[in-house]
Protein backbone atom coordinates (compact mmCIF):
# COMPACT_ATOMS: atom_id res chain seq x y z
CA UNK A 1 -105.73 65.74 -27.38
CA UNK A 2 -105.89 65.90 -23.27
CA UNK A 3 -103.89 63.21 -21.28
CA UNK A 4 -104.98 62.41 -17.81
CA UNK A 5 -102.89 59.95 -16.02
CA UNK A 6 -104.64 58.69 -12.51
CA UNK A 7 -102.49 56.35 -9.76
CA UNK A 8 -104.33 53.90 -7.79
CA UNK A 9 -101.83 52.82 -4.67
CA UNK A 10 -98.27 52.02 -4.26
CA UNK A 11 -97.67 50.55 -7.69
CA UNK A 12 -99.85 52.90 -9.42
CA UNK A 13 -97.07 55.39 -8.50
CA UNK A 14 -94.29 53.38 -9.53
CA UNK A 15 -96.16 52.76 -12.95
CA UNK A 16 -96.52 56.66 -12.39
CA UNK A 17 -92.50 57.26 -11.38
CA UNK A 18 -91.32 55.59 -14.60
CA UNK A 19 -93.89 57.75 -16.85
CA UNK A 20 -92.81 60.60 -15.61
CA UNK A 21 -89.15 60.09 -16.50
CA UNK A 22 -90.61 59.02 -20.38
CA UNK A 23 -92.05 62.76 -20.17
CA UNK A 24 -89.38 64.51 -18.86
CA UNK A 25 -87.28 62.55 -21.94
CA UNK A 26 -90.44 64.13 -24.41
CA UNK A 27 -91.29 60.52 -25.52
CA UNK A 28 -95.16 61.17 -25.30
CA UNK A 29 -97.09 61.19 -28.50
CA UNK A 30 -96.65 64.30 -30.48
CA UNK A 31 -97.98 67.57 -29.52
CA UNK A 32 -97.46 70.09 -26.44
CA UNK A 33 -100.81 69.40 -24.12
CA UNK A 34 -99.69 68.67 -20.68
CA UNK A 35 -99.88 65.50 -19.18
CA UNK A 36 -102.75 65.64 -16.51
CA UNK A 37 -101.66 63.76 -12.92
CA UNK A 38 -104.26 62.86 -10.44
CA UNK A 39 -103.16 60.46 -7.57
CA UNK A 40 -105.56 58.49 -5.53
CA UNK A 41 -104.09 56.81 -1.98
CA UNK A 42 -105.03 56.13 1.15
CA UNK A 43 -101.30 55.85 1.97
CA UNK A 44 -100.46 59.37 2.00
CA UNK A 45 -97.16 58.98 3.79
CA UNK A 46 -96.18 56.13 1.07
CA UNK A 47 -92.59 56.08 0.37
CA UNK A 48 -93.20 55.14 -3.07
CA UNK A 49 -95.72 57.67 -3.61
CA UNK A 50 -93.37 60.13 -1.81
CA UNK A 51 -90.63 59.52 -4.25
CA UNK A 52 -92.52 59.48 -6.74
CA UNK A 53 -94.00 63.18 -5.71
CA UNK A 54 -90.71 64.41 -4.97
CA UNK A 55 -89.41 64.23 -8.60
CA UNK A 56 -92.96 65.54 -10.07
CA UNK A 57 -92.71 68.29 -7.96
CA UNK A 58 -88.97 68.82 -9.08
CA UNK A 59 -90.04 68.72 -12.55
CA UNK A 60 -93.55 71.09 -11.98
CA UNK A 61 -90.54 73.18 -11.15
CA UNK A 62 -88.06 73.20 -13.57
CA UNK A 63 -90.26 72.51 -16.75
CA UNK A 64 -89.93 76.63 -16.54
CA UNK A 65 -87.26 76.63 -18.08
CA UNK A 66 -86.80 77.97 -21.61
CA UNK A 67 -85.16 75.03 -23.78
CA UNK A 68 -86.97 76.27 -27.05
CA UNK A 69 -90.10 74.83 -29.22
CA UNK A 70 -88.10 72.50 -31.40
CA UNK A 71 -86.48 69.67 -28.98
CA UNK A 72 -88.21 66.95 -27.34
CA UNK A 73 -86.32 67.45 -24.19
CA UNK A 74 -89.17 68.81 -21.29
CA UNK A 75 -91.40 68.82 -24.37
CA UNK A 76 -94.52 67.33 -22.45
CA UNK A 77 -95.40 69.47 -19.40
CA UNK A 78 -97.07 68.20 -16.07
CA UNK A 79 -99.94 69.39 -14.34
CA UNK A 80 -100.82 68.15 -11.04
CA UNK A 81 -105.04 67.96 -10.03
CA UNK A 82 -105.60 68.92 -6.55
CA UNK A 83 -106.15 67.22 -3.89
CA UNK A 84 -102.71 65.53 -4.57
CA UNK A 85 -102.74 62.84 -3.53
CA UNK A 86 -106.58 61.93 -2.98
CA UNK A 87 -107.17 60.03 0.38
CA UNK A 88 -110.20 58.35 0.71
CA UNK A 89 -110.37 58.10 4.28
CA UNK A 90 -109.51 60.38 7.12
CA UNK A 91 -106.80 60.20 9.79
CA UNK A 92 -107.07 57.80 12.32
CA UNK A 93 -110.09 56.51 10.64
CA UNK A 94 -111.01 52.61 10.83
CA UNK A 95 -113.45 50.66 8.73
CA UNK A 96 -115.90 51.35 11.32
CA UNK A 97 -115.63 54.86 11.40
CA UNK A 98 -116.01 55.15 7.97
CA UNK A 99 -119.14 52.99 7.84
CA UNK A 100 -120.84 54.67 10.86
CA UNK A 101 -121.05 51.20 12.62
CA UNK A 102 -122.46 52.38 15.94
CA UNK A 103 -125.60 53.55 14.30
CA UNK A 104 -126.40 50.11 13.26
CA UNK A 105 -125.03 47.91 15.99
CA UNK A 106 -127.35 45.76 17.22
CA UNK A 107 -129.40 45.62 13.96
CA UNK A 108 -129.66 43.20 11.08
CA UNK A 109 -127.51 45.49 8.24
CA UNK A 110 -125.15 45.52 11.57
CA UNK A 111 -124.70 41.82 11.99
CA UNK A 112 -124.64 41.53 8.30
CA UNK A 113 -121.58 43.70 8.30
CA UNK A 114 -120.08 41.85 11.47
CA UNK A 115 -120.49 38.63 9.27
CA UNK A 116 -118.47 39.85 5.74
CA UNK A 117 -115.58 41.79 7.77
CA UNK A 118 -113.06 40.12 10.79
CA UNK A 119 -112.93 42.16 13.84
CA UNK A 120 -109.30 43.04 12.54
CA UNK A 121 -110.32 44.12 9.55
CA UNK A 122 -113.02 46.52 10.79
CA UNK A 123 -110.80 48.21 13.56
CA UNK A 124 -107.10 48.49 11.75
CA UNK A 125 -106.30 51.77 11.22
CA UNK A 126 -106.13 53.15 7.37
CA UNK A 127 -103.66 55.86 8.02
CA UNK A 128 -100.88 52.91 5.90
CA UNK A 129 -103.71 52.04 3.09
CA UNK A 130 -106.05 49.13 2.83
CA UNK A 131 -103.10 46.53 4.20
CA UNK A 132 -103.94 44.16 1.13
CA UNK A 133 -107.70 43.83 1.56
CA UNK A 134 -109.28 44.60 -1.32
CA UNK A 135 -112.49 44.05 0.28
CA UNK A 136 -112.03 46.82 3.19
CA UNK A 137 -111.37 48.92 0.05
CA UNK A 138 -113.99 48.41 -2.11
CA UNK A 139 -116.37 49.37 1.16
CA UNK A 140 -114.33 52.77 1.48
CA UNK A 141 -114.20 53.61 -2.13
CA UNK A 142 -117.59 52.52 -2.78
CA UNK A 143 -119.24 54.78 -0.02
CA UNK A 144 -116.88 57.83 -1.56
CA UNK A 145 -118.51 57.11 -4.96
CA UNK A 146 -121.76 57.57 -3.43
CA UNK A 147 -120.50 60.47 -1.55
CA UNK A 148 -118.20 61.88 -4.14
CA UNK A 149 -120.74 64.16 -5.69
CA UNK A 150 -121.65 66.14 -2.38
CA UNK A 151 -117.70 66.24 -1.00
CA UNK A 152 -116.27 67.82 -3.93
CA UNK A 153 -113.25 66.64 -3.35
CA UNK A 154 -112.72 65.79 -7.65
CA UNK A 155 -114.11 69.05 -8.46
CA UNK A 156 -110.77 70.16 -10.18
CA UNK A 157 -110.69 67.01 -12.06
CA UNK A 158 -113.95 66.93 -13.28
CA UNK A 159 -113.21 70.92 -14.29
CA UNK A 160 -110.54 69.56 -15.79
CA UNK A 161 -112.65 67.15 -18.06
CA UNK A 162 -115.34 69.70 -18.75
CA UNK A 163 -112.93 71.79 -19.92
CA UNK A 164 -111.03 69.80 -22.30
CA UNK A 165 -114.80 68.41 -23.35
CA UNK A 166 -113.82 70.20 -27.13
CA UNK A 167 -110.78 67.39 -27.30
CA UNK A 168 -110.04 63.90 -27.05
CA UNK A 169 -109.59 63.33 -23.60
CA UNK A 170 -107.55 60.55 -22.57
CA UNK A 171 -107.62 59.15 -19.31
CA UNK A 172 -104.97 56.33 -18.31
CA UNK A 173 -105.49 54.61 -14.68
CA UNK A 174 -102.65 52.19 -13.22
CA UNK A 175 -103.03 49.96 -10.30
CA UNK A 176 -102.46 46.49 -8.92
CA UNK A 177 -105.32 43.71 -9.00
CA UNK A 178 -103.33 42.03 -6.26
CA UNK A 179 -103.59 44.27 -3.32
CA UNK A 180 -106.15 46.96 -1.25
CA UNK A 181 -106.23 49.97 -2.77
CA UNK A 182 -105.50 49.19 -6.38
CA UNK A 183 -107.82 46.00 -6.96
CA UNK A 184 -110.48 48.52 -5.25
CA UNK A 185 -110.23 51.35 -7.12
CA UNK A 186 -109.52 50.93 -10.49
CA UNK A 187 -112.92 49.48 -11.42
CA UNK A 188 -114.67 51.70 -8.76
CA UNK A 189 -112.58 54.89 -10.15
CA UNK A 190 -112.85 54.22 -13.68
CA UNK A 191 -117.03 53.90 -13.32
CA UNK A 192 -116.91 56.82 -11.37
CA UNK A 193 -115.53 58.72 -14.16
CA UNK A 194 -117.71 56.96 -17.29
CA UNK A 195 -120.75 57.68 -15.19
CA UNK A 196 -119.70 61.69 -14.38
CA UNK A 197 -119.10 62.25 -18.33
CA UNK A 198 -122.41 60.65 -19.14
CA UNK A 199 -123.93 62.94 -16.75
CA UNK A 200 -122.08 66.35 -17.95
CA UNK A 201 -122.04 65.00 -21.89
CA UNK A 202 -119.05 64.39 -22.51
CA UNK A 203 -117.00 61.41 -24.24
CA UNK A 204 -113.65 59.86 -22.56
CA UNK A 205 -111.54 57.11 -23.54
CA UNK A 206 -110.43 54.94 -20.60
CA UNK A 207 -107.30 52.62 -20.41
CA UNK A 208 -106.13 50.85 -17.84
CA UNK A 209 -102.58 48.88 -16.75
CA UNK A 210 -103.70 46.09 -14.64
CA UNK A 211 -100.34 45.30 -12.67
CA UNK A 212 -100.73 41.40 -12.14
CA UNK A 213 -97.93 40.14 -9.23
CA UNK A 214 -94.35 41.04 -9.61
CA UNK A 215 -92.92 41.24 -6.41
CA UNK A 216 -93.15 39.58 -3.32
CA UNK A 217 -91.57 39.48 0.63
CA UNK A 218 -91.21 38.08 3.96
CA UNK A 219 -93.13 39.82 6.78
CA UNK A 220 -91.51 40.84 9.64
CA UNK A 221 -92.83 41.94 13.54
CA UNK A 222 -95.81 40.36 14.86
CA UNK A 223 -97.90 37.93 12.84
CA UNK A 224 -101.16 39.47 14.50
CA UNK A 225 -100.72 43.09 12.69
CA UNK A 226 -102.93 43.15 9.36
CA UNK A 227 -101.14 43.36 6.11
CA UNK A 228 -100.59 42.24 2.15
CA UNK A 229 -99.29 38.81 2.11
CA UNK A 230 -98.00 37.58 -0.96
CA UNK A 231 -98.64 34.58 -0.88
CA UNK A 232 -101.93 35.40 -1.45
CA UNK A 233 -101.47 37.86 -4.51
CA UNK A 234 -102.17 34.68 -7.17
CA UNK A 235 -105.76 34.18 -5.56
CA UNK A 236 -106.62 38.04 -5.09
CA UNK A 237 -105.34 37.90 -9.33
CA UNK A 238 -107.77 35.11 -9.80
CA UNK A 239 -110.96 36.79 -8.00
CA UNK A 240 -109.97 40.36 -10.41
CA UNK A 241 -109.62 38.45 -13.23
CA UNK A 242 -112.76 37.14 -12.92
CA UNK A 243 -114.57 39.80 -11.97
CA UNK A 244 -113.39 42.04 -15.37
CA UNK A 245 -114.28 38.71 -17.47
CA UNK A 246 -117.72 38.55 -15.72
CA UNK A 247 -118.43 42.08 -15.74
CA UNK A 248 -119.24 45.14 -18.38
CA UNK A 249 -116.03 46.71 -18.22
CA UNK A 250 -115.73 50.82 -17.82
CA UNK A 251 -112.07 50.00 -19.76
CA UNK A 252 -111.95 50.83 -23.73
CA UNK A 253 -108.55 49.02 -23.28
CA UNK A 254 -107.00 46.89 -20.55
CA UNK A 255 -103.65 46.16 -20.81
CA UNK A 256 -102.13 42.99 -18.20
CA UNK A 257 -98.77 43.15 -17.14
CA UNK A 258 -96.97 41.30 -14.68
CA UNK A 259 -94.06 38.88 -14.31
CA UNK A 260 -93.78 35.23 -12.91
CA UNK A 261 -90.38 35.69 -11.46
CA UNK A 262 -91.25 37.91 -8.69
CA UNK A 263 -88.53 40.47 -7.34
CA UNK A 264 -88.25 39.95 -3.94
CA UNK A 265 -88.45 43.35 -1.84
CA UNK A 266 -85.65 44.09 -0.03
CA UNK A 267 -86.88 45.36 3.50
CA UNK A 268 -90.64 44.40 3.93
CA UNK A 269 -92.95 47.82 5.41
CA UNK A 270 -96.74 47.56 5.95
CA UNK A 271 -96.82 51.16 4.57
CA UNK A 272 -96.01 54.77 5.21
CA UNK A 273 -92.08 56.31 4.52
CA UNK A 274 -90.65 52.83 5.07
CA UNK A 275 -92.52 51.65 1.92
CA UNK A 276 -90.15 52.14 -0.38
CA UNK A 277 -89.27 49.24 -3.20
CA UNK A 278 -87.07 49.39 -5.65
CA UNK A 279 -88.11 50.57 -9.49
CA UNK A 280 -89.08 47.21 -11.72
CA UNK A 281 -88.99 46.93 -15.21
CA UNK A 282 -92.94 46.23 -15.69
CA UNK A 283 -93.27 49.51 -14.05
CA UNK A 284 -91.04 50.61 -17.49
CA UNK A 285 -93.65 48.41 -19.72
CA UNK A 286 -96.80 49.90 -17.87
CA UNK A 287 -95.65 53.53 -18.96
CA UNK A 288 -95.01 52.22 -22.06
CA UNK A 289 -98.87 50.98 -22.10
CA UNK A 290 -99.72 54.49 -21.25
CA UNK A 291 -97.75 56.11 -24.29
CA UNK A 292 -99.48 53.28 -26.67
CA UNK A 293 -102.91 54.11 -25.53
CA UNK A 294 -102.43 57.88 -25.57
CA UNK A 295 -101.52 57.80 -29.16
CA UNK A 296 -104.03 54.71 -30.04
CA UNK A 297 -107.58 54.84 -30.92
CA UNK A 298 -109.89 51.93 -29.50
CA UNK A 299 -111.45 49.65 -32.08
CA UNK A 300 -114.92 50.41 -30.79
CA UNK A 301 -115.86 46.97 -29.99
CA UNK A 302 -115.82 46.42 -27.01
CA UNK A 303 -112.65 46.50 -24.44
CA UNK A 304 -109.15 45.77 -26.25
CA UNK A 305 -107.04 43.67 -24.14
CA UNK A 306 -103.55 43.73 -24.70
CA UNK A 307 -100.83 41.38 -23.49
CA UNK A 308 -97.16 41.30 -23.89
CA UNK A 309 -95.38 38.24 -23.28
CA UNK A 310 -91.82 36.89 -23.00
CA UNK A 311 -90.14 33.19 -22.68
CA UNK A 312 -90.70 32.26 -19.20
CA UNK A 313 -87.27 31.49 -18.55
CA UNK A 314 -85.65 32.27 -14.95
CA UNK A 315 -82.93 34.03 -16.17
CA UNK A 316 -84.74 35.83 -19.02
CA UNK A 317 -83.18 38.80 -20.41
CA UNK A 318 -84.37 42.20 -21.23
CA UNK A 319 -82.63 44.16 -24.24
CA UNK A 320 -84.14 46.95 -26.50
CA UNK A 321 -85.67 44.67 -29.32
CA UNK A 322 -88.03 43.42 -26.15
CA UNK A 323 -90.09 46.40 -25.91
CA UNK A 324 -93.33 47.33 -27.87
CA UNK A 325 -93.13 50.12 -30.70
CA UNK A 326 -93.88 53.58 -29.05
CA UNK A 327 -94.20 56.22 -31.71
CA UNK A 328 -93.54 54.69 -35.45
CA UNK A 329 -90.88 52.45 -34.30
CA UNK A 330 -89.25 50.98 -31.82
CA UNK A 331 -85.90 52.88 -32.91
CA UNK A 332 -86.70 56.10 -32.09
CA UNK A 333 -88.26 55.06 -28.03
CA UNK A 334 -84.76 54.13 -28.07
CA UNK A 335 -82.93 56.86 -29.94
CA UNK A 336 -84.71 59.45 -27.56
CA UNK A 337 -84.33 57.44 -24.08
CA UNK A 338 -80.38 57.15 -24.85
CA UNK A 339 -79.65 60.40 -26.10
CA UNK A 340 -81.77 61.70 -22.99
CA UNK A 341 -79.85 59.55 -20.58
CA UNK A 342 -76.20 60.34 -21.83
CA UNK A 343 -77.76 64.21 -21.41
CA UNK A 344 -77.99 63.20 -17.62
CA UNK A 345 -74.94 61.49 -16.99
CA UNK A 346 -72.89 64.39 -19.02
CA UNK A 347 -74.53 67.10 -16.56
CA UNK A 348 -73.73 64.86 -13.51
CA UNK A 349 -70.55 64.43 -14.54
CA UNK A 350 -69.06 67.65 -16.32
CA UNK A 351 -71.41 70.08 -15.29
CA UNK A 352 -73.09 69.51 -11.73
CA UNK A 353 -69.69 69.18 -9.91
CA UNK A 354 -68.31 72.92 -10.78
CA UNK A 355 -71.42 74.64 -11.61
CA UNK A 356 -72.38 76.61 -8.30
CA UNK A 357 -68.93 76.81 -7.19
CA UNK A 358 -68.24 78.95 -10.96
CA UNK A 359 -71.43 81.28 -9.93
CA UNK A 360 -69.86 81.94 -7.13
CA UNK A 361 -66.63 82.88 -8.26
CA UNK A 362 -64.75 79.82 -6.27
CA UNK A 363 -63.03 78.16 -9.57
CA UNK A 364 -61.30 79.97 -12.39
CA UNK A 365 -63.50 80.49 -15.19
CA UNK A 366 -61.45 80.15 -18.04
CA UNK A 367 -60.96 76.27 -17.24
CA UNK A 368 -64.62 76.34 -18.51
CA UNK A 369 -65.40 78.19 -21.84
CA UNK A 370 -68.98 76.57 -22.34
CA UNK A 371 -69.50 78.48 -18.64
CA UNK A 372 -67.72 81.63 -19.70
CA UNK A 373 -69.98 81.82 -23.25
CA UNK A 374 -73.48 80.94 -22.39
CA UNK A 375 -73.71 81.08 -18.12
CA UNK A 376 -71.57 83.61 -16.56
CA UNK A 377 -73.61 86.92 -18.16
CA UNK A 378 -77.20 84.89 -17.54
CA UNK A 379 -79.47 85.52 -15.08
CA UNK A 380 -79.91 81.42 -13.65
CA UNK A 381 -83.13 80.47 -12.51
CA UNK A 382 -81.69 79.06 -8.98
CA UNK A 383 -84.89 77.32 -7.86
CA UNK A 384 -85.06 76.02 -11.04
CA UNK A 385 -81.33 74.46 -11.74
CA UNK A 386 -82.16 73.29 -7.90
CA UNK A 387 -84.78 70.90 -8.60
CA UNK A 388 -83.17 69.96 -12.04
CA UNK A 389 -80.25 68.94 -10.23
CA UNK A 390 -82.68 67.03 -7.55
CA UNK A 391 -84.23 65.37 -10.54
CA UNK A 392 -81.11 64.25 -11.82
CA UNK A 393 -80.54 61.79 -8.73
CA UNK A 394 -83.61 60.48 -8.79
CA UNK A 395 -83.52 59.79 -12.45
CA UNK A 396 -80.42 57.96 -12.15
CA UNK A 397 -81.81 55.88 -8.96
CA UNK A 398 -84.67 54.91 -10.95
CA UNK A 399 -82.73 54.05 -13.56
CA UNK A 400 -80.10 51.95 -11.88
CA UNK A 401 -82.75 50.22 -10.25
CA UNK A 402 -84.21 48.25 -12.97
CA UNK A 403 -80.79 47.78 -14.62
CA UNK A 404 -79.72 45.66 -11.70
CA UNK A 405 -83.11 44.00 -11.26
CA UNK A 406 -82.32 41.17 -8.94
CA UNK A 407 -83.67 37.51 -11.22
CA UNK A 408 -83.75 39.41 -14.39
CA UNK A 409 -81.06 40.50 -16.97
CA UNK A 410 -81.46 43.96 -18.31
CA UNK A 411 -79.35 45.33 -20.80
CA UNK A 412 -80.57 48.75 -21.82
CA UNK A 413 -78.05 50.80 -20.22
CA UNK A 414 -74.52 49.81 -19.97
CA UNK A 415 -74.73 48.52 -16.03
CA UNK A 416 -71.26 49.26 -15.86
CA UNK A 417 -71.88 53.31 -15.82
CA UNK A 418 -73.45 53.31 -12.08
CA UNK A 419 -72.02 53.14 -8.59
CA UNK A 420 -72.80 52.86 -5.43
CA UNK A 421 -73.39 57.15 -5.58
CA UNK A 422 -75.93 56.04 -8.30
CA UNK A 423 -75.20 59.39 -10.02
CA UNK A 424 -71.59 59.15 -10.47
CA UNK A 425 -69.68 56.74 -13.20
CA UNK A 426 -67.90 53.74 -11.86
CA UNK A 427 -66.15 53.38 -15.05
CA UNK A 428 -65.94 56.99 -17.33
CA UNK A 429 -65.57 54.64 -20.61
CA UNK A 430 -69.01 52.63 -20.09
CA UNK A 431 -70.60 56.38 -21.02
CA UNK A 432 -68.58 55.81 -24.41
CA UNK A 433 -71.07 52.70 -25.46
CA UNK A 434 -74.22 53.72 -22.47
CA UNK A 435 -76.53 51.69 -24.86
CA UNK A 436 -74.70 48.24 -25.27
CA UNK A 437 -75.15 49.17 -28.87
CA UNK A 438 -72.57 50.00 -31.70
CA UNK A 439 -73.50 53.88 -31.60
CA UNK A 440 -69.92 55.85 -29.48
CA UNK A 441 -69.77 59.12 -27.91
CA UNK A 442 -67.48 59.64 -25.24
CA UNK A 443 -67.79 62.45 -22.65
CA UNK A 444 -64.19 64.31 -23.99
CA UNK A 445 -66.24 64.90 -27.59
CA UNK A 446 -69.22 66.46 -25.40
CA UNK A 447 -66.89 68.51 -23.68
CA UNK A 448 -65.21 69.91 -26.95
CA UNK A 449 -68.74 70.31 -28.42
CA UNK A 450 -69.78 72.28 -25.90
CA UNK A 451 -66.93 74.46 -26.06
CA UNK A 452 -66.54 75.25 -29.13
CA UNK A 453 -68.69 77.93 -30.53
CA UNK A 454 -72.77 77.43 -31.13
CA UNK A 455 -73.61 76.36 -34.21
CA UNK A 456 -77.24 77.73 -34.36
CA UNK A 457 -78.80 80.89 -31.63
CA UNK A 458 -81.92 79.19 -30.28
CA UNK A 459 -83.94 82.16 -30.54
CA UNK A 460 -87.01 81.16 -28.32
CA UNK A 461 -84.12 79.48 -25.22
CA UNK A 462 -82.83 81.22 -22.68
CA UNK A 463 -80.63 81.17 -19.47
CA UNK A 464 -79.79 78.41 -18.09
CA UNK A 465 -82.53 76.22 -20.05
CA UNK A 466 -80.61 77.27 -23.51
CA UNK A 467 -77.23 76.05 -21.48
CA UNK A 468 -79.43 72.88 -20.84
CA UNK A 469 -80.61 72.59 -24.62
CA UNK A 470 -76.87 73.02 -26.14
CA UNK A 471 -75.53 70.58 -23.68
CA UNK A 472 -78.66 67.65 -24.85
CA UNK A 473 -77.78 68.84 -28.24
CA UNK A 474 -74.09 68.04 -27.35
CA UNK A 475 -75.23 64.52 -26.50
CA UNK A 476 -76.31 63.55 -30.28
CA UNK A 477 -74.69 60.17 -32.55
């Protein structure tokens, strides 16, 4: 089986952000192929897409490492399609750049254009995205699909595609119907991609998460400057909505997820590093739709939709029986995303404090026996514990982030384990019950685990990825 995963815009990321963390925990379907990333944003400078990037690239990185064949932990490797991320425009580029107005100022096709965009519109900058106007993208992206062909700018991904021709290939897209770049691209992408395989021969599967409005936010600066307004999301829904209803879709399965208590951002941006919102838990159920349709076959009839709904209730709450079944159950999403998150905490806690400061001889050794019988002879991979350790943070950020999701009442992780240093425990007893479930381990039992002598070699681990492997092995009920 081959798994592409394509972003489309700022939440395409996010849905992007919270898969990767599912992969990094090995909850993908079965099997070792790598997951295939391919990012498509006008935005380059995105916060959220920077973020996001920031822990791939941290993972690309430390996915090196040898934790052995037989653990899901790392199981599901990444590999990132260049150009990453794909820009559709060009810097410093406006609408009218991009649609060679000059040549037909002056002439009817000219006026016609004059008449469907705003003099706003056509002169705003895209270096911060399609500022919530779907239309500006669906001109942009719909000149690059004519265009695409001759600019070989996908010519990795469709190599890709060829390539894995011999398999199932997969291909996941996540977006917003709300906004610019999403509500643009994902049906312009997806057709894009149908109409290449038909050309080379080859059969794909397309699914799509359709993110409906979630969030919203107050504008700030000058009313004049173009931008998404929220209040507007519902209608730009609507006019998606009924374009996939009216429409042959490209989509073998659509799955719509939103939530009618919008989050309310924090501190509005109209784009670039300042865009940077807090993780929500759709995001979570959007991954989630990813995992589902990478291990589930379409019916063949047409496009599957697929909905899931909760009581509308303002102060809903989230716990574990809430989420669909990934793999056979729902027990085992669960069983994996705990033990992998108690692996985290344990390393920020026991091991990340006194780990560089023991390589370089600035504590005594003997204080640490798990140190002193599987690190102090091995050759570490620096780079490699670097970006792990990166990864950790961001991890734990993400993960804090929809636990204390302003409106909404999650309880997947004890909220009492994170602090204002996301990555260190408020409380060293909340790690003792992490889940809010009946299941105890408390960090002194992982400590005495780990020092006491291995109970099996891992043959096919190594360095500081078989330290990495005892220590998740250490963090079992």
């Amino acid at each position: 089986m081959a798994y592409y995963f394509l972003s489309i815009g700022g939440s395409g990321a996010k849905v992007m952000e919270s898969l990767l963390h599912l992969s990094v925990a090995g909850i993908l379907p079965e099997g070792r192929e790598p997951l295939k990333i391919f990012s498509v944003d006008p935005d380059t400078g995105n916060g959220n897409l920077d973020r996001m990037s920031i822990a791939l690239r941290n993972f690309e990185e430390f996915q090196k490492l040898s934790v052995g064949n037989d653990t899901p932990l790392f199981k599901n490797k990444i590999s990132i399609i260049k150009p990453y991320p794909w820009n559709p425009t060009r810097h410093d580029t406006t609408l009218d750049d991009m649609m060679a107005y000059p040549m037909y100022r002056g002439k009817p096709i000219g006026a016609l254009y004059e008449v469907l965009f705003t003099a706003k519109e056509r002169n705003t900058r895209l270096n911060q995205g399609f500022r919530g106007h779907p239309s500006i993208g669906a001109a942009v992206l719909a000149q690059n699909y004519v265009l695409l062909t001759e600019r070989k700018q996908w010519d990795d991904l469709f190599y890709n595609l060829k390539t894995d021709q011999n398999s199932k290939t997969k291909i996941f897209i996540a977006g917003s119907v709300f906004g610019g770049t999403g509500a643009a691209g994902l049906p312009t992408v997806s057709r894009l991609l149908k109409s290449q395989a038909e050309e080379d021969g080859y059969r794909i599967s397309i699914g799509g998460a359709l993110m409906l409005p979630y969030f919203d936010f107050t504008p700030e600066g000058s009313s004049n400057e173009l931008f998404a307004r929220s209040e507007e999301f519902l209608i730009n829904t609507k006019a998606a909505l009924k374009y996939y209803s009216q429409r042959d879709n490209v989509f073998d399965t659509m799955y719509l997820i939103g939530d009618s208590s919008t989050a309310h951002v924090k501190k509005f941006s109209v784009g670039a590093r300042e865009q940077v919102n807090d993780s929500h838990i759709v995001e979570l159920y959007a991954a989630l739709a990813a995992i589902d349709f990478f291990q589930n076959e379409p019916d063949g009839y047409g496009t599957n939709f697929k909905y899931i709904c909760h009581g509308d209730d303002k102060n809903i709450s989230f716990n574990w029986n809430d989420f669909p079944s990934v793999y056979d159950d729902k027990k085992n999403f669960r069983n994996l995303f705990v033990k992998f998150t108690r692996f985290i905490f344990a390393y920020v806690h026991l091991i990340k404090p006194v780990l560089n400061r023991l390589i370089a001889g600035d504590l005594p050794d003997y204080q640490y026996p798990w140190f002193i019988d599987m690190l102090k002879d091995e050759e570490i991979e620096t780079r490699a514990q670097k970006n792990f350790d990166d990864y950790v943070e961001s991890f734990v950020t993400w993960l804090k982030q929809i636990e204390t999701l302003d409106g909404r009442s999650i309880n997947l992780i004890n909220s009492n384990m994170f602090s204002a240093n996301s990555a260190r425990l408020t409380d060293i007893n909340a790690f003792k019950n992490c889940d809010n479930g009946t299941a105890e381990l408390d960090l002194h039992e992982i400590w005495y685990r780990l020092c006491e002598p291995p109970k099996r070699n891992y043959p096919d681990a190594k360095g500081f990825g078989k330290f990495l492997r005892r220590l998740y092995d250490a963090c079992e009920v």
